[in-house]
Protein backbone atom coordinates (compact mmCIF):
# COMPACT_ATOMS: atom_id res chain seq x y z
CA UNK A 1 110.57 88.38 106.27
CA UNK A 2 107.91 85.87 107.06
CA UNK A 3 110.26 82.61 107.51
CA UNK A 4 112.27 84.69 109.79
CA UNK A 5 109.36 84.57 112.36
CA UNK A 6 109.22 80.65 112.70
CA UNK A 7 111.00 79.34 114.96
CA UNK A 8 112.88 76.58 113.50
CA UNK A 9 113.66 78.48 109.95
CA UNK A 10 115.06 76.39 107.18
CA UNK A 11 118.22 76.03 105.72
CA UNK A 12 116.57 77.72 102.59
CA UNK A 13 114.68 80.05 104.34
CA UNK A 14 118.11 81.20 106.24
CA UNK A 15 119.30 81.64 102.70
CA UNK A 16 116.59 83.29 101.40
CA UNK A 17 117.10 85.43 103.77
CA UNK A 18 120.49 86.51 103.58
CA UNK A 19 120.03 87.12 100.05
CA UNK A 20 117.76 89.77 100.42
CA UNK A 21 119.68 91.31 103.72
CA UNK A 22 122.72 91.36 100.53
CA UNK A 23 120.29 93.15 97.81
CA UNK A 24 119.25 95.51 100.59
CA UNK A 25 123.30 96.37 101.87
CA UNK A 26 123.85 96.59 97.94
CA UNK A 27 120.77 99.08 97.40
CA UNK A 28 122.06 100.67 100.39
CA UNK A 29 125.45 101.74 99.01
CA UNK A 30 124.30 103.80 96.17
CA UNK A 31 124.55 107.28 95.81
CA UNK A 32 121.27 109.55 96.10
CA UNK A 33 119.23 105.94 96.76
CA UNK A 34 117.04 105.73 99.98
CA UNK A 35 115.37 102.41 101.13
CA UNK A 36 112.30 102.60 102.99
CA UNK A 37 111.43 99.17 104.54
CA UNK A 38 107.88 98.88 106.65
CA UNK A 39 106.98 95.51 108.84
CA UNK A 40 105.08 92.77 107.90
CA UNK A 41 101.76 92.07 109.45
CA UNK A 42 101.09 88.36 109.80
CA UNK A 43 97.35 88.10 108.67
CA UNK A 44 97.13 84.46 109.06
CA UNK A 45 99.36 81.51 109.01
CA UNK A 46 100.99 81.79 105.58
CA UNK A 47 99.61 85.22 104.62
CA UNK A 48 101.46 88.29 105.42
CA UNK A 49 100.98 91.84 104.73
CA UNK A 50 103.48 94.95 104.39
CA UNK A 51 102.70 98.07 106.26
CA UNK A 52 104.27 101.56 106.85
CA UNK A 53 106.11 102.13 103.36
CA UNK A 54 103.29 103.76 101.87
CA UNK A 55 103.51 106.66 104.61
CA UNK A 56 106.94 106.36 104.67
CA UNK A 57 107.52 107.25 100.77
CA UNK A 58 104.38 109.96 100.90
CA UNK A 59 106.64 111.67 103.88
CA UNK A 60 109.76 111.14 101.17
CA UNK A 61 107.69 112.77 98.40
CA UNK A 62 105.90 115.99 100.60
CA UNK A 63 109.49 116.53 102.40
CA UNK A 64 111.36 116.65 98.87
CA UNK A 65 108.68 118.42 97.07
CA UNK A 66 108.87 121.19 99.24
CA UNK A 67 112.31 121.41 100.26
CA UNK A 68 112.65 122.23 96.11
CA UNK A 69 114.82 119.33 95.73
CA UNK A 70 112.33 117.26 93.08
CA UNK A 71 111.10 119.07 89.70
CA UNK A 72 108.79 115.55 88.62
CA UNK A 73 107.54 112.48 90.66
CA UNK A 74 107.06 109.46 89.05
CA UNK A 75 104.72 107.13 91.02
CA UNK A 76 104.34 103.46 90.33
CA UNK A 77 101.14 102.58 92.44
CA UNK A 78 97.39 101.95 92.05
CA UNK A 79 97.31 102.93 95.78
CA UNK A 80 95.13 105.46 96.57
CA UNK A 81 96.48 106.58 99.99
CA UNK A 82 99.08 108.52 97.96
CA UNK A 83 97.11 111.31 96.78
CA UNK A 84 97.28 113.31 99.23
CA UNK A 85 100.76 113.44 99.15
CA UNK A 86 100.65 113.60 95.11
CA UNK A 87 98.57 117.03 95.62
CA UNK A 88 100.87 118.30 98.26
CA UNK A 89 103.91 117.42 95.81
CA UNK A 90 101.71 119.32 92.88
CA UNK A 91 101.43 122.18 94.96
CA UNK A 92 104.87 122.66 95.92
CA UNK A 93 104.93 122.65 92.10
CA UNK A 94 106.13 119.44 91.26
CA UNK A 95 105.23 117.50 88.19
CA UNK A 96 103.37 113.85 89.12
CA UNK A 97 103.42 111.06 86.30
CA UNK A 98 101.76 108.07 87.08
CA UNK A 99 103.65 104.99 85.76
CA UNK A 100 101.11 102.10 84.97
CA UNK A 101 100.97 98.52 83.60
CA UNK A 102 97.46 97.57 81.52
CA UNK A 103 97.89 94.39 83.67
CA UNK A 104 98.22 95.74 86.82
CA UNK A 105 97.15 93.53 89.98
CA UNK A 106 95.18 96.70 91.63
CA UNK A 107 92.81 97.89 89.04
CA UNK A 108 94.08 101.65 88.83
CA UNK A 109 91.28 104.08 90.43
CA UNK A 110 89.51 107.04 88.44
CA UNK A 111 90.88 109.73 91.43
CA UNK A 112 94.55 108.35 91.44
CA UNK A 113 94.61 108.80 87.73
CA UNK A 114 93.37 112.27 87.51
CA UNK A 115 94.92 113.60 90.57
CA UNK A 116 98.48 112.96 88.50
CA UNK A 117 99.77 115.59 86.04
CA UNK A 118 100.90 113.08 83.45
CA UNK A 119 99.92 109.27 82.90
CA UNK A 120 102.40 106.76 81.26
CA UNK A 121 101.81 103.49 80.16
CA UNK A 122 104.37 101.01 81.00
CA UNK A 123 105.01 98.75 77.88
CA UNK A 124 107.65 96.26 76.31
CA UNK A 125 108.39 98.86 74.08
CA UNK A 126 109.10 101.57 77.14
CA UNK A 127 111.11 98.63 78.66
CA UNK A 128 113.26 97.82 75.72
CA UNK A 129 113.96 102.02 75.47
CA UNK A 130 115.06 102.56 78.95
CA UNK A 131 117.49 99.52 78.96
CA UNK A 132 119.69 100.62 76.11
């Protein structure tokens, strides 16, 4: 994490810090539940960058799709590096839904869209459903 670089972290920043090393051990101990974590890239001095995960979950989604141990992806992205791995996935014969938000920060591109099987809107309403 980016307060982890400086030299003389804070007492909050230390904190910070283990909090998230604690949500990651917890994330970590569930069954069939994979964390992929990239590296930051330090674009200047308080603006940092993740890299790496993207490749790391298109590997995840190829290796699965055609090792037959996925029947449907569901991708929550607007990133378009993923489609190559989305049409690798559909061609192992795996079903891709694309999981979007109307509000999204990343304006969802035309290829991402129709490269994906299915589309689903993420609403309140969707929310509400899956929490009960």
């Amino acid at each position: 994490m980016p307060y982890r670089d400086s030299v003389n972290p804070s007492n909050d920043d230390e904190q910070r810090y283990r909090k998230k090393q604690q949500f990651i051990e917890s994330l970590r101990s569930l069954s069939r539940f994979e964390i992929r974590l990239g590296h930051l890239l330090r674009l200047d001095a308080n603006d940092f960058k993740q890299k790496g995960v993207d490749v790391l979950l298109s590997i995840d989604l190829t290796r699965l799709s055609w090792r037959d141990k996925i029947e449907k992806a569901i991708l929550i992205t607007a990133d378009t590096d993923f489609i190559p791995a989305i049409q690798e996935a559909k061609n192992a014969g795996v079903t891709t839904v694309l999981a979007y938000c109307d509000k999204m920060e990343r304006p969802i591109s035309k290829a991402l869209y129709q490269v994906c099987d299915e589309r689903k809107l993420i609403t309140s309403d969707l929310l509400r459903e899956c929490s009960q």
